[in-house]
PDB file of N, CA and C in Angstrom:
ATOM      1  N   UNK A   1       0.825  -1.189   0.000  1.00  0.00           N
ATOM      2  CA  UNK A   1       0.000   0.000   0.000  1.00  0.00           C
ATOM      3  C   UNK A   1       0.867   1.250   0.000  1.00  0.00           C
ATOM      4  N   UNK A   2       2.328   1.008   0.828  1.00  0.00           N
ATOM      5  CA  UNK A   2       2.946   2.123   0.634  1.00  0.00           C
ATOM      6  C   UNK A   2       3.461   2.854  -0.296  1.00  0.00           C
ATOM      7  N   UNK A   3       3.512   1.796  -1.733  1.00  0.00           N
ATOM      8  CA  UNK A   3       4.525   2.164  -2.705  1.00  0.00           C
ATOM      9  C   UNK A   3       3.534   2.580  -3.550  1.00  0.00           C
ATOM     10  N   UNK A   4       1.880   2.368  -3.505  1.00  0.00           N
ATOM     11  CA  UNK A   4       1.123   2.900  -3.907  1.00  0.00           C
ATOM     12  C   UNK A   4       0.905   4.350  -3.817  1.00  0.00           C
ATOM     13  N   UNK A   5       0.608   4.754  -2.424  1.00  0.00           N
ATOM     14  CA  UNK A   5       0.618   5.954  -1.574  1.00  0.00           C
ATOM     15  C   UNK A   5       2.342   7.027  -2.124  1.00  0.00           C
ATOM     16  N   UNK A   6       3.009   6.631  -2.529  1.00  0.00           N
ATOM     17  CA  UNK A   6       3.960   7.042  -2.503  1.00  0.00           C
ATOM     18  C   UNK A   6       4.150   7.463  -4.390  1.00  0.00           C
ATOM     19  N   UNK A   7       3.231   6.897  -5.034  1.00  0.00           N
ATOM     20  CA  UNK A   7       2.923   6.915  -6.479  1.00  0.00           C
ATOM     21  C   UNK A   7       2.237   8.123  -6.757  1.00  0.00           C
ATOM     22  N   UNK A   8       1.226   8.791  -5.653  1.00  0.00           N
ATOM     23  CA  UNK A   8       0.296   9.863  -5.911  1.00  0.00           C
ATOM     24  C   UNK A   8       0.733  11.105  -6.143  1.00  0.00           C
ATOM     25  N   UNK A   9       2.047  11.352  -5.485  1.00  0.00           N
ATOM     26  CA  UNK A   9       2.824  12.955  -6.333  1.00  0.00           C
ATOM     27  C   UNK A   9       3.346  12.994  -7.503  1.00  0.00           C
ATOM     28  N   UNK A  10       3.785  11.894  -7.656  1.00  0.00           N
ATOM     29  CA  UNK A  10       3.828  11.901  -9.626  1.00  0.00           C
ATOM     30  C   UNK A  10       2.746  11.393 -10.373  1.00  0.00           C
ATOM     31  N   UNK A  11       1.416  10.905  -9.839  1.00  0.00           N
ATOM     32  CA  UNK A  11       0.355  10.521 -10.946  1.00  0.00           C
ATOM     33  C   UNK A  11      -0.243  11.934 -10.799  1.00  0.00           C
ATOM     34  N   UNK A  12      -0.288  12.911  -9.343  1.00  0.00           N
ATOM     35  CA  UNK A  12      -0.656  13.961  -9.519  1.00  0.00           C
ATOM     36  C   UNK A  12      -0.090  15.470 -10.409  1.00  0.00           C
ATOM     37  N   UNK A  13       1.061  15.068 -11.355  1.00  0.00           N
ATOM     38  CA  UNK A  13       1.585  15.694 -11.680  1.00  0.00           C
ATOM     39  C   UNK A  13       1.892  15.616 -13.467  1.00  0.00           C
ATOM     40  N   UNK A  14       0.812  14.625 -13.431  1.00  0.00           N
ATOM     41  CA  UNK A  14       0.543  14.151 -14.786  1.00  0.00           C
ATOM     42  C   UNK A  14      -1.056  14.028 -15.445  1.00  0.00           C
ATOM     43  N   UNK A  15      -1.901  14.981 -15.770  1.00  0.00           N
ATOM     44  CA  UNK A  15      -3.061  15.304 -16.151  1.00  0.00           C
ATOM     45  C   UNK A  15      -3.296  14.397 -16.916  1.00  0.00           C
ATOM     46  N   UNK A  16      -2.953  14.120 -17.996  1.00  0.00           N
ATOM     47  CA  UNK A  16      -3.136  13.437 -19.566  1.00  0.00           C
ATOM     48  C   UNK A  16      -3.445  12.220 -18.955  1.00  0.00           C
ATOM     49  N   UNK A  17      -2.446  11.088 -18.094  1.00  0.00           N
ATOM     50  CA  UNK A  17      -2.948  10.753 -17.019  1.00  0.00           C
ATOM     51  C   UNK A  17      -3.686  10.115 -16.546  1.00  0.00           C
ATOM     52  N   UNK A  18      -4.005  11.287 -16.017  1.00  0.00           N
ATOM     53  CA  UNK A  18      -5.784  11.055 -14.778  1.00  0.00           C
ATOM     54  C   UNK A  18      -6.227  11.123 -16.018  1.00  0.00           C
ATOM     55  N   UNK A  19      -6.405  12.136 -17.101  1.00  0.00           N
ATOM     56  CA  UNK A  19      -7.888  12.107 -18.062  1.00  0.00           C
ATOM     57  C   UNK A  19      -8.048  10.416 -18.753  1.00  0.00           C
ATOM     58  N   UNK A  20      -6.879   9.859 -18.990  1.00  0.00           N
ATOM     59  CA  UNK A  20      -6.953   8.683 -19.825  1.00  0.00           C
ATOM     60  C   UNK A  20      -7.715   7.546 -18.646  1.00  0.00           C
ATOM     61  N   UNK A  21      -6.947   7.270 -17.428  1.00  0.00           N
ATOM     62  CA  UNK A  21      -7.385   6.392 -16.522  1.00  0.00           C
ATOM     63  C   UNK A  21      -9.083   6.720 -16.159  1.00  0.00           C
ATOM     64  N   UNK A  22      -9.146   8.228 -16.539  1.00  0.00           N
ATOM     65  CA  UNK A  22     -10.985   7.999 -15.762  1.00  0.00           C
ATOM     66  C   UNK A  22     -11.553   7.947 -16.784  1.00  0.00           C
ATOM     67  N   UNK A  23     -11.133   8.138 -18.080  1.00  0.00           N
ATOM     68  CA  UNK A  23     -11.862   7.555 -19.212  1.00  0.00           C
ATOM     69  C   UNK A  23     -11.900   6.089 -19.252  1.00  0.00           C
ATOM     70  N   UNK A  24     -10.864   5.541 -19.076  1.00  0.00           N
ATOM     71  CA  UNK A  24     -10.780   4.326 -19.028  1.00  0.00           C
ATOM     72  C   UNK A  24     -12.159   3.525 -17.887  1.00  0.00           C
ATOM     73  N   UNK A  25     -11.655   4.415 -16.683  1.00  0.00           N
ATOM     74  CA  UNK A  25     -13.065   3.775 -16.111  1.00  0.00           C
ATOM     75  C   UNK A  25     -14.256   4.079 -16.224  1.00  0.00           C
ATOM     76  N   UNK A  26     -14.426   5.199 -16.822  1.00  0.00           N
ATOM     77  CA  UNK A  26     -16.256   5.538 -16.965  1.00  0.00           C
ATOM     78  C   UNK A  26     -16.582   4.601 -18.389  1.00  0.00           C
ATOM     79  N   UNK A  27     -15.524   4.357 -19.007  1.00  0.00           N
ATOM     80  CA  UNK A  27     -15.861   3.505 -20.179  1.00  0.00           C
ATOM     81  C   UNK A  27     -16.481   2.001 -19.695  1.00  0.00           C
ATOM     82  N   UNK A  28     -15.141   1.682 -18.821  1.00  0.00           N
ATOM     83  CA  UNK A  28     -15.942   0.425 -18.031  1.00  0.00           C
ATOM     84  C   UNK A  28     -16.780   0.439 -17.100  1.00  0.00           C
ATOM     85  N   UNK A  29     -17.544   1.564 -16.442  1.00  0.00           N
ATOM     86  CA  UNK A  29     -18.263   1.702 -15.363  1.00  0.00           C
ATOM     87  C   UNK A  29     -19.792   1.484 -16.982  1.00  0.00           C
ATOM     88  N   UNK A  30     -19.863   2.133 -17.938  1.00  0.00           N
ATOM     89  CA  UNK A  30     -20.716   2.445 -18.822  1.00  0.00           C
ATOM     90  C   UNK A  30     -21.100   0.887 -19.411  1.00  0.00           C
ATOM     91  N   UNK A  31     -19.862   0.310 -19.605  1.00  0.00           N
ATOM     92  CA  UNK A  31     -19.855  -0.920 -19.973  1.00  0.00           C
ATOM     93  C   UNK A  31     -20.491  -1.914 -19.390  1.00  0.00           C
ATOM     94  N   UNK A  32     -20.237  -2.071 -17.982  1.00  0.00           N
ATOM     95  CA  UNK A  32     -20.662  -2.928 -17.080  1.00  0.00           C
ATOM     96  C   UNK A  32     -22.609  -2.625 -16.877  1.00  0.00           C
ATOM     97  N   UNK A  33     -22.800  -1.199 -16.919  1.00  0.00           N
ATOM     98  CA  UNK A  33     -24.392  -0.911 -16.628  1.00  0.00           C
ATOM     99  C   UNK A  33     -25.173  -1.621 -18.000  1.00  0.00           C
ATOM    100  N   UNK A  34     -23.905  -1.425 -18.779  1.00  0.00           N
ATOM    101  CA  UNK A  34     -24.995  -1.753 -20.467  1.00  0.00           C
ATOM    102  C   UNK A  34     -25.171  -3.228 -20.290  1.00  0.00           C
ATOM    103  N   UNK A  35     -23.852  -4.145 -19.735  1.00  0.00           N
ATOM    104  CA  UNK A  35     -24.245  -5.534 -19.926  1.00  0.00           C
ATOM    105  C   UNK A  35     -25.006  -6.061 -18.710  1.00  0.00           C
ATOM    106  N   UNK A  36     -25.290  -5.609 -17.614  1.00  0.00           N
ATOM    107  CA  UNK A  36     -25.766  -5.646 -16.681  1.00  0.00           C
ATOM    108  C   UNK A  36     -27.590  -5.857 -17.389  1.00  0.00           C
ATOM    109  N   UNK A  37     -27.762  -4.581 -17.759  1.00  0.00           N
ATOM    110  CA  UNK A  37     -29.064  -4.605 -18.569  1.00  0.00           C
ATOM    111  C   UNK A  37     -29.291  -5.628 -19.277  1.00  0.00           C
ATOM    112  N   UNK A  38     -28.120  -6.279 -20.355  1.00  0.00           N
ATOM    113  CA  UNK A  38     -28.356  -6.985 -21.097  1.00  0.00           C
ATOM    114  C   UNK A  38     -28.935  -8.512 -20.451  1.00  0.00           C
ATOM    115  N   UNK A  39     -28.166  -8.678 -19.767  1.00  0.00           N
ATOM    116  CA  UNK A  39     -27.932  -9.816 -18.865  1.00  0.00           C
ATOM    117  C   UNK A  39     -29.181  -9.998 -18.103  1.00  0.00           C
ATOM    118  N   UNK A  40     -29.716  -8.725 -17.287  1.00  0.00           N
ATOM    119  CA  UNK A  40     -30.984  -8.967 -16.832  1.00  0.00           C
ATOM    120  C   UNK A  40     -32.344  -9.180 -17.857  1.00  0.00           C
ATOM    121  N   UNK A  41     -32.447  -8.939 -19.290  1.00  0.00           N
ATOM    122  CA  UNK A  41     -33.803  -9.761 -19.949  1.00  0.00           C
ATOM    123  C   UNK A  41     -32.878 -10.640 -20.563  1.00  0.00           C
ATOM    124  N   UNK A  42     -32.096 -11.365 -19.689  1.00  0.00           N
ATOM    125  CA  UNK A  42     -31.807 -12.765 -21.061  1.00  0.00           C
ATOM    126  C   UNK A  42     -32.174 -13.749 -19.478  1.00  0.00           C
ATOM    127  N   UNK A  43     -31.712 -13.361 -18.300  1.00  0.00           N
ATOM    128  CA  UNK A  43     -31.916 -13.957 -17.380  1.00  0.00           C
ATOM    129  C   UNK A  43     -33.246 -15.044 -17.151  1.00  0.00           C
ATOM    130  N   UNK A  44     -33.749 -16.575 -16.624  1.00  0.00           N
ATOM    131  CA  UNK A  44     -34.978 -16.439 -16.206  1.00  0.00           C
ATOM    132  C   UNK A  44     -35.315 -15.871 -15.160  1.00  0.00           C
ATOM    133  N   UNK A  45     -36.478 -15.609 -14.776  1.00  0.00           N
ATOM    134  CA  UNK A  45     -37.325 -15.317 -13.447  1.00  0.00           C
ATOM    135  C   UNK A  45     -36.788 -16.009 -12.240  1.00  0.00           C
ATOM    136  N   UNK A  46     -36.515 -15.458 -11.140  1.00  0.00           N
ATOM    137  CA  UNK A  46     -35.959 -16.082  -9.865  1.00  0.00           C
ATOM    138  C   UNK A  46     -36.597 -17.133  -9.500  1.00  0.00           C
ATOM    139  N   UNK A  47     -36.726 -18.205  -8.962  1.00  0.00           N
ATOM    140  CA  UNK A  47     -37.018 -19.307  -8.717  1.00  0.00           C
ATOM    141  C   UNK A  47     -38.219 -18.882  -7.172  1.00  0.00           C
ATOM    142  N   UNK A  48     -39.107 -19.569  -7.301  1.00  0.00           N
ATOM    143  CA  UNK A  48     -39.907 -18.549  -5.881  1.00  0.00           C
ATOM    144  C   UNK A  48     -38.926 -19.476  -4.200  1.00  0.00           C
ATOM    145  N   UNK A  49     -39.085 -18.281  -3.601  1.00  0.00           N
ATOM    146  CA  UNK A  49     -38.218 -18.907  -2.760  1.00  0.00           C
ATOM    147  C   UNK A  49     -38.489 -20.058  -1.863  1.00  0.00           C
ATOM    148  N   UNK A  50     -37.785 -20.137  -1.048  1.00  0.00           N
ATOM    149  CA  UNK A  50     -37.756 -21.138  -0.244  1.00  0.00           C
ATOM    150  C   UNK A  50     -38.639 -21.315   1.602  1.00  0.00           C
ATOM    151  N   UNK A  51     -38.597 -22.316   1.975  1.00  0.00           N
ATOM    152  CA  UNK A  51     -39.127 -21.935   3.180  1.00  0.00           C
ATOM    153  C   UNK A  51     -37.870 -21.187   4.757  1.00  0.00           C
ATOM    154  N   UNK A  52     -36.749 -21.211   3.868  1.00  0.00           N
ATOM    155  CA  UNK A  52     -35.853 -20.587   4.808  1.00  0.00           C
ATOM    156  C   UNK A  52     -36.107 -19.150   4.375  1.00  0.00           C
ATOM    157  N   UNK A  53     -36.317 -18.643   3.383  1.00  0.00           N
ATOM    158  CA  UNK A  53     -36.147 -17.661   2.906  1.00  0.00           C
ATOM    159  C   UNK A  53     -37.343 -16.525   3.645  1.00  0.00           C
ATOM    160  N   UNK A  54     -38.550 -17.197   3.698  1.00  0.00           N
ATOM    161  CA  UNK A  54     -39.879 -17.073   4.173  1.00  0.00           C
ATOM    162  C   UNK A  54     -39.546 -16.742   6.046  1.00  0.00           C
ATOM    163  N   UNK A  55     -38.730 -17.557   6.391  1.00  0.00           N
ATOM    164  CA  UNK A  55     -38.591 -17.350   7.999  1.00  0.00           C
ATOM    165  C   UNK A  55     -38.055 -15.943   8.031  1.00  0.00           C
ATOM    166  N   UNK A  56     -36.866 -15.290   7.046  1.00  0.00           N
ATOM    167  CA  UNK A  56     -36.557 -14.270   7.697  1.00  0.00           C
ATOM    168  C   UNK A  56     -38.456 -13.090   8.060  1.00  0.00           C
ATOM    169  N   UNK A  57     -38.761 -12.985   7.068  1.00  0.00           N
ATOM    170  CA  UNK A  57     -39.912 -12.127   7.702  1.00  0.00           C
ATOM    171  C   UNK A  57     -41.384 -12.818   8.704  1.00  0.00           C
ATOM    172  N   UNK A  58     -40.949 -13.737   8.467  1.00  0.00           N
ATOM    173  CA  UNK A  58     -42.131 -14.425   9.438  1.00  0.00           C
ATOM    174  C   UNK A  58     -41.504 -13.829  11.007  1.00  0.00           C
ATOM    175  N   UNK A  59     -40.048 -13.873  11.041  1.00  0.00           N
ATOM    176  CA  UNK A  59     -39.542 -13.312  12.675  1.00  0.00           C
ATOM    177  C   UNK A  59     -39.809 -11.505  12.875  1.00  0.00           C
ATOM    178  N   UNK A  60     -39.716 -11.411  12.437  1.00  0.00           N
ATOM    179  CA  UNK A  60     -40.533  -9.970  12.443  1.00  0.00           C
ATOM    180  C   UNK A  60     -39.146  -8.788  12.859  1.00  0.00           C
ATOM    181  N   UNK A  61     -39.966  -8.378  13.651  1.00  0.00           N
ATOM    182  CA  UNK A  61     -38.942  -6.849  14.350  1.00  0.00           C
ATOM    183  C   UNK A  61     -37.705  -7.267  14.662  1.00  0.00           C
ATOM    184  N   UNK A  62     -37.846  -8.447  15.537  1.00  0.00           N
ATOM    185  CA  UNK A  62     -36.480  -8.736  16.400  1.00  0.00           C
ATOM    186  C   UNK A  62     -35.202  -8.741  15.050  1.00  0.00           C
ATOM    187  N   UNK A  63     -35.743  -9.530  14.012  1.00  0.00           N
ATOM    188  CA  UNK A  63     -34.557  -9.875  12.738  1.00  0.00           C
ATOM    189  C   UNK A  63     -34.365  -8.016  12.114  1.00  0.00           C
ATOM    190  N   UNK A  64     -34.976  -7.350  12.160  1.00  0.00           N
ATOM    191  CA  UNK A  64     -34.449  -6.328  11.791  1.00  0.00           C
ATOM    192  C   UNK A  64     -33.663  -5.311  12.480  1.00  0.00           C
ATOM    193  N   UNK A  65     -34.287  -5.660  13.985  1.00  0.00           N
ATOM    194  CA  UNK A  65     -33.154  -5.139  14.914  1.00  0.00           C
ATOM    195  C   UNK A  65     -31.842  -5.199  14.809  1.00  0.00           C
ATOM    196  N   UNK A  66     -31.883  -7.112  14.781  1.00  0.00           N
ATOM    197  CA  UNK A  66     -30.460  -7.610  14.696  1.00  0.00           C
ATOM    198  C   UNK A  66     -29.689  -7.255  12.940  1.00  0.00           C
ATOM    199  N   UNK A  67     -30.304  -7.093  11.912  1.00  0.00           N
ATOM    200  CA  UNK A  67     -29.922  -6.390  10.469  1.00  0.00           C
ATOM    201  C   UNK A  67     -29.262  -5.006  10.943  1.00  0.00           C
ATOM    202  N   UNK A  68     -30.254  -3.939  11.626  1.00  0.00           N
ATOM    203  CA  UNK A  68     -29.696  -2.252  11.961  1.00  0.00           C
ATOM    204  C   UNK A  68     -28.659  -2.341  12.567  1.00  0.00           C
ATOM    205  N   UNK A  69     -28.761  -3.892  13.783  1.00  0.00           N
ATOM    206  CA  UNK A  69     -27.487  -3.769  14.685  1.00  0.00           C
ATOM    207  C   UNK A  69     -26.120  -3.836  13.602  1.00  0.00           C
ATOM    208  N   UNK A  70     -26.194  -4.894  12.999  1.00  0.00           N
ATOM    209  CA  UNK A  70     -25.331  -5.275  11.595  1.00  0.00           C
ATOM    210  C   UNK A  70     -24.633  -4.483  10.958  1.00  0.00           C
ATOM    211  N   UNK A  71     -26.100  -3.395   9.906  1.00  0.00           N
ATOM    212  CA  UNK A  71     -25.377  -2.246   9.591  1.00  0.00           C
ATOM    213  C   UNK A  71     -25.000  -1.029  10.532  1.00  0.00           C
ATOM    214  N   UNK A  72     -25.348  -0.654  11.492  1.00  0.00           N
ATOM    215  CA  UNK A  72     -24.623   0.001  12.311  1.00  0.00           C
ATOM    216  C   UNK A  72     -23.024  -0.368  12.951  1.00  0.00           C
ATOM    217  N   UNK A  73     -22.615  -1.540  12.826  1.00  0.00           N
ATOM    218  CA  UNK A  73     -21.231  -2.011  13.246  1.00  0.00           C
ATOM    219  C   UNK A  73     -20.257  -1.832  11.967  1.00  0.00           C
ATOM    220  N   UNK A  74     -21.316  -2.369  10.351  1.00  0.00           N
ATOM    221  CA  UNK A  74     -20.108  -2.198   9.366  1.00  0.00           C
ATOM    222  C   UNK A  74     -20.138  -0.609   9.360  1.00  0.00           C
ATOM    223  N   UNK A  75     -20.983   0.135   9.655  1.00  0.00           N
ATOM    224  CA  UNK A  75     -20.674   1.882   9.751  1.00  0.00           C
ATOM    225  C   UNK A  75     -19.689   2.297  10.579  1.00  0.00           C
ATOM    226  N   UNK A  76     -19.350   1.830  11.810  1.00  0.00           N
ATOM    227  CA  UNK A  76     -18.361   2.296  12.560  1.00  0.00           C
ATOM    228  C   UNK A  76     -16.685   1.405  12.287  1.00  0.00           C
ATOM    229  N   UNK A  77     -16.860   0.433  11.450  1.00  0.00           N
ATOM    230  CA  UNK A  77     -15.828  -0.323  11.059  1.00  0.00           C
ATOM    231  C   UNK A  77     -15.333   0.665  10.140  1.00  0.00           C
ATOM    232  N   UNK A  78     -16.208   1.202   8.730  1.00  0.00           N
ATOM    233  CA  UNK A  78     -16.488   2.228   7.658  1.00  0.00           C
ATOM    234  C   UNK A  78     -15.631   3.305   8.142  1.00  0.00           C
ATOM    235  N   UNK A  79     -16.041   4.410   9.568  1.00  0.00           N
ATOM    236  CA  UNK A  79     -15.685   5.396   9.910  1.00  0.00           C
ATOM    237  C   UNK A  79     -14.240   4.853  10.574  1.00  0.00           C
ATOM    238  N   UNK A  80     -13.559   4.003  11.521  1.00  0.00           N
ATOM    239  CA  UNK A  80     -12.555   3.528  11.622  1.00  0.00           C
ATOM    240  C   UNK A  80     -11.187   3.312  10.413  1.00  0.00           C
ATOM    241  N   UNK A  81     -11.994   2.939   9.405  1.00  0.00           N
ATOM    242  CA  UNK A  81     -11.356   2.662   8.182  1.00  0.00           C
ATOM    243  C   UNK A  81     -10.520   3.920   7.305  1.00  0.00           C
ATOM    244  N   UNK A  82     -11.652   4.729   7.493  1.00  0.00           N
ATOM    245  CA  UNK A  82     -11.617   6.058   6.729  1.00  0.00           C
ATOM    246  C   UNK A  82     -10.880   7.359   7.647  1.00  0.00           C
ATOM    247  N   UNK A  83     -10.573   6.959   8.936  1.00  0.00           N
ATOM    248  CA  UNK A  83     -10.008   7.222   9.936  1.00  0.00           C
ATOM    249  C   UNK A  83      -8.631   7.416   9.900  1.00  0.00           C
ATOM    250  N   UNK A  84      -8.181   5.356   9.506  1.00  0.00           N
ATOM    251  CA  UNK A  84      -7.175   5.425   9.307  1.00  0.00           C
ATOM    252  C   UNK A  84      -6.470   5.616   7.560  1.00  0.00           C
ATOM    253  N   UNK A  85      -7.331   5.858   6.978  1.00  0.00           N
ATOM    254  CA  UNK A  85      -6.613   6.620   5.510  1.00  0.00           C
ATOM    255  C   UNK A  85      -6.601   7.768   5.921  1.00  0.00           C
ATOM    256  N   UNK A  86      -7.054   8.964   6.705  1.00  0.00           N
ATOM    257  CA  UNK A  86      -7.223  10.179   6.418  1.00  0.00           C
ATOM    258  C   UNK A  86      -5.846  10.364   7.392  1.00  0.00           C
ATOM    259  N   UNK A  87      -5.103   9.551   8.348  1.00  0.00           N
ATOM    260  CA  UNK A  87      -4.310   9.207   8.967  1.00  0.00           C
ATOM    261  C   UNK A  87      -2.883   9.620   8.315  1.00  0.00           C
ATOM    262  N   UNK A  88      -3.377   7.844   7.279  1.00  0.00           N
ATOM    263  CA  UNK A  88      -1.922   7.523   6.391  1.00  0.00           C
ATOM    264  C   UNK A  88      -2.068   8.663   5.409  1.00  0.00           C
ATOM    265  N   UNK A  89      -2.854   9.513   5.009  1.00  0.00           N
ATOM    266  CA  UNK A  89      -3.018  10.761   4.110  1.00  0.00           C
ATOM    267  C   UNK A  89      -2.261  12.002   4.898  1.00  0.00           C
ATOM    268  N   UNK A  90      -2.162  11.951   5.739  1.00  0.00           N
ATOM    269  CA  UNK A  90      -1.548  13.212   6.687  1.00  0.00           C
ATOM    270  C   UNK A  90      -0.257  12.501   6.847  1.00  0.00           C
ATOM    271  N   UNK A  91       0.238  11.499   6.666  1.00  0.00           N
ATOM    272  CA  UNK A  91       1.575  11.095   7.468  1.00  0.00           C
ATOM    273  C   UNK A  91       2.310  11.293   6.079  1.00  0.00           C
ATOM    274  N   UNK A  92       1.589  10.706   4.689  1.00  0.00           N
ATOM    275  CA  UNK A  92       2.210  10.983   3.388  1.00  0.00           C
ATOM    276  C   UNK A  92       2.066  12.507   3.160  1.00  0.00           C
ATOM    277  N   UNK A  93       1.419  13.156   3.373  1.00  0.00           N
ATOM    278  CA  UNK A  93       1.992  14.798   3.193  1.00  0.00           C
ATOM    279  C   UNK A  93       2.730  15.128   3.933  1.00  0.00           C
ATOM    280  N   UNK A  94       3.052  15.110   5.227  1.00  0.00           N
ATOM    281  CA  UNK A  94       4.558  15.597   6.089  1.00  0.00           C
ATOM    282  C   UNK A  94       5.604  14.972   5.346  1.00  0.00           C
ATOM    283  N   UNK A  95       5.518  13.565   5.073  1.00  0.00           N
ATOM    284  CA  UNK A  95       6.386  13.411   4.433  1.00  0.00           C
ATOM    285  C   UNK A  95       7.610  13.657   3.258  1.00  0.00           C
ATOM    286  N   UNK A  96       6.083  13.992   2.482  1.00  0.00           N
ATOM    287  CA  UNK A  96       6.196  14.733   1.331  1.00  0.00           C
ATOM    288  C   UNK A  96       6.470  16.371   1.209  1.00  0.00           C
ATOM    289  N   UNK A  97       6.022  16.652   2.545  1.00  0.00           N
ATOM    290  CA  UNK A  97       6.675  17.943   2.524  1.00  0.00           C
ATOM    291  C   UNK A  97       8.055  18.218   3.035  1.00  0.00           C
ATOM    292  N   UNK A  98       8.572  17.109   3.741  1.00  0.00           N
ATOM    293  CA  UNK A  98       9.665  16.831   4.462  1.00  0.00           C
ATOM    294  C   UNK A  98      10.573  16.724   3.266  1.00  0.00           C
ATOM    295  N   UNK A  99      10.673  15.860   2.523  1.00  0.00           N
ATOM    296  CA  UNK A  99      10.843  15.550   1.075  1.00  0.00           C
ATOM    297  C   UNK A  99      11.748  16.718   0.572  1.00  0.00           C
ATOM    298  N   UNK A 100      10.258  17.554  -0.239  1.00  0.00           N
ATOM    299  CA  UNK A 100      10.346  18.551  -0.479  1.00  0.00           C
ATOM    300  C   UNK A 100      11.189  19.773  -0.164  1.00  0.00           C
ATOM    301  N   UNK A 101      11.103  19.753   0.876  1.00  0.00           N
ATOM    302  CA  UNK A 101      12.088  20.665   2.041  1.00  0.00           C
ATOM    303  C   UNK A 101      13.356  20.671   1.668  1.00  0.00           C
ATOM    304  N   UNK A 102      13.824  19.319   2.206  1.00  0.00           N
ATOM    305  CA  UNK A 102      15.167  18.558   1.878  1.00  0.00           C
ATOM    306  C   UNK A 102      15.976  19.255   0.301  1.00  0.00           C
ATOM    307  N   UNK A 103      15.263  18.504  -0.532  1.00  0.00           N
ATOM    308  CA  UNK A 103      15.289  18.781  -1.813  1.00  0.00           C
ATOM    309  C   UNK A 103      15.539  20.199  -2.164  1.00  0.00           C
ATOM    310  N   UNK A 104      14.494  20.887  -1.553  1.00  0.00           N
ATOM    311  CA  UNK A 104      15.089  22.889  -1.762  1.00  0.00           C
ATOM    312  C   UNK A 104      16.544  23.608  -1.285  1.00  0.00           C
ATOM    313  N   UNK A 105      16.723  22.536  -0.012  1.00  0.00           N
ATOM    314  CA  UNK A 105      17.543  22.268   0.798  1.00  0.00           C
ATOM    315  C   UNK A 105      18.927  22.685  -0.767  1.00  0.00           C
ATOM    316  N   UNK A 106      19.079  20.844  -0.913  1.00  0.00           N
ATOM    317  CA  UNK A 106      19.675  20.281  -1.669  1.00  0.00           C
ATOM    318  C   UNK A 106      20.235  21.286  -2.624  1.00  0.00           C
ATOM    319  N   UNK A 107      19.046  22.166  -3.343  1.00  0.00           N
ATOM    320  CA  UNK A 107      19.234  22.567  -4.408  1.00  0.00           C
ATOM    321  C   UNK A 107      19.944  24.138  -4.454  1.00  0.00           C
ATOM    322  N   UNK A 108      19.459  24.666  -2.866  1.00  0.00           N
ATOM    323  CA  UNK A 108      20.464  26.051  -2.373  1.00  0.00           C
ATOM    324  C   UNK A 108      21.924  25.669  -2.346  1.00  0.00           C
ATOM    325  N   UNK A 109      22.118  24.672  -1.673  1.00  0.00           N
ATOM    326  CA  UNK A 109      23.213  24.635  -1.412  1.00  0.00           C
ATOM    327  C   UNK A 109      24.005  23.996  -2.480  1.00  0.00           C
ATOM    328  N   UNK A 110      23.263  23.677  -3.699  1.00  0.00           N
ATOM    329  CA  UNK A 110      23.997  23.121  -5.025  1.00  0.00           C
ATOM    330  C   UNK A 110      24.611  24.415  -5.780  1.00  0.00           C
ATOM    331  N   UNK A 111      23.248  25.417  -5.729  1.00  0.00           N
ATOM    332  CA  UNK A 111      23.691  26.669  -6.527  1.00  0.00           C
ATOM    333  C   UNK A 111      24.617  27.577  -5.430  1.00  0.00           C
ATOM    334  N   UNK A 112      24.460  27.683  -4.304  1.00  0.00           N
ATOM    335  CA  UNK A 112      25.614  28.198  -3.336  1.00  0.00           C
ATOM    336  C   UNK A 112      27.183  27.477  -3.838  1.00  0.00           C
ATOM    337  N   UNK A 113      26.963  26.059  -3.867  1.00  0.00           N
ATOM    338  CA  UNK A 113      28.380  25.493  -3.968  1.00  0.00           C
ATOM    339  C   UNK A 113      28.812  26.203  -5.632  1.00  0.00           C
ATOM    340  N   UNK A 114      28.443  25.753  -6.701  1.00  0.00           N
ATOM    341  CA  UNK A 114      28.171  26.248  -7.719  1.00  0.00           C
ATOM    342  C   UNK A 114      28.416  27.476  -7.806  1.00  0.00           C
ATOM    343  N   UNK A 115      27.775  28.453  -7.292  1.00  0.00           N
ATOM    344  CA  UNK A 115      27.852  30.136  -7.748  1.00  0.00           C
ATOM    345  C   UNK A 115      29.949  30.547  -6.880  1.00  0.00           C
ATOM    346  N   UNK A 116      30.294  29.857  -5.890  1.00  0.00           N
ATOM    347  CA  UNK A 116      31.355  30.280  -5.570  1.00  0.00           C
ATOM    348  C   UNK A 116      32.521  29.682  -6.477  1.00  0.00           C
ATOM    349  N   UNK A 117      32.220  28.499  -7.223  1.00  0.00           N
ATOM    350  CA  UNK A 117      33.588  28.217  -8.458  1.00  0.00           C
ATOM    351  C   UNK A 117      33.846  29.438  -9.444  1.00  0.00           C
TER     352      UNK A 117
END
């Protein structure tokens, strides 16, 4: 993941780029809805279900309790998650500004060494 994360100041520094890669995916995002469609009238009709299938609503409230409880846990897993990218997103910009720094650093003291020959 790091060498990924570490890819984003030079993909951000290349437009042509980003325009080709999100073409690339809205082409396949476009693609996938068209065969999706297709796929659903070639499909048959769902099979009618089953008698397990039938119990979830025969239990009533309690099973949806325990569903909200469900999605309420993958939500705080969700916010944990997004927690720790917004994390590793702040630790790769110090970095990168650290980087950066260095580098200006580097480059005074190239033209300092330089300007006194």
């Amino acid at each position: 993941m790091e060498h990924l994360i570490a890819l984003l100041p030079l993909l951000s520094s290349m437009p042509a780029l980003q325009v080709f890669v999100g073409g690339v995916v809205a082409v396949t995002c476009v693609g996938m809805v068209l065969r999706a469609n297709k796929d659903k009238h070639e499909v048959p009709p769902p099979a009618p279900g089953s008698v397990g299938d039938a119990m979830v609503h025969l239990q009533g409230p309690a099973e949806y309790l325990n569903i909200l409880r469900d999605l309420r846990e993958i939500g705080r897993q969700q916010v944990e998650r997004l927690d720790r990218i917004a994390e590793w997103e702040r630790a790769s910009r110090d970095q990168l500004t650290a980087q950066t720094d260095l580098l200006r650093s580097i480059d005074r003291e190239q033209v300092r060494h330089h300007g006194h020959d």
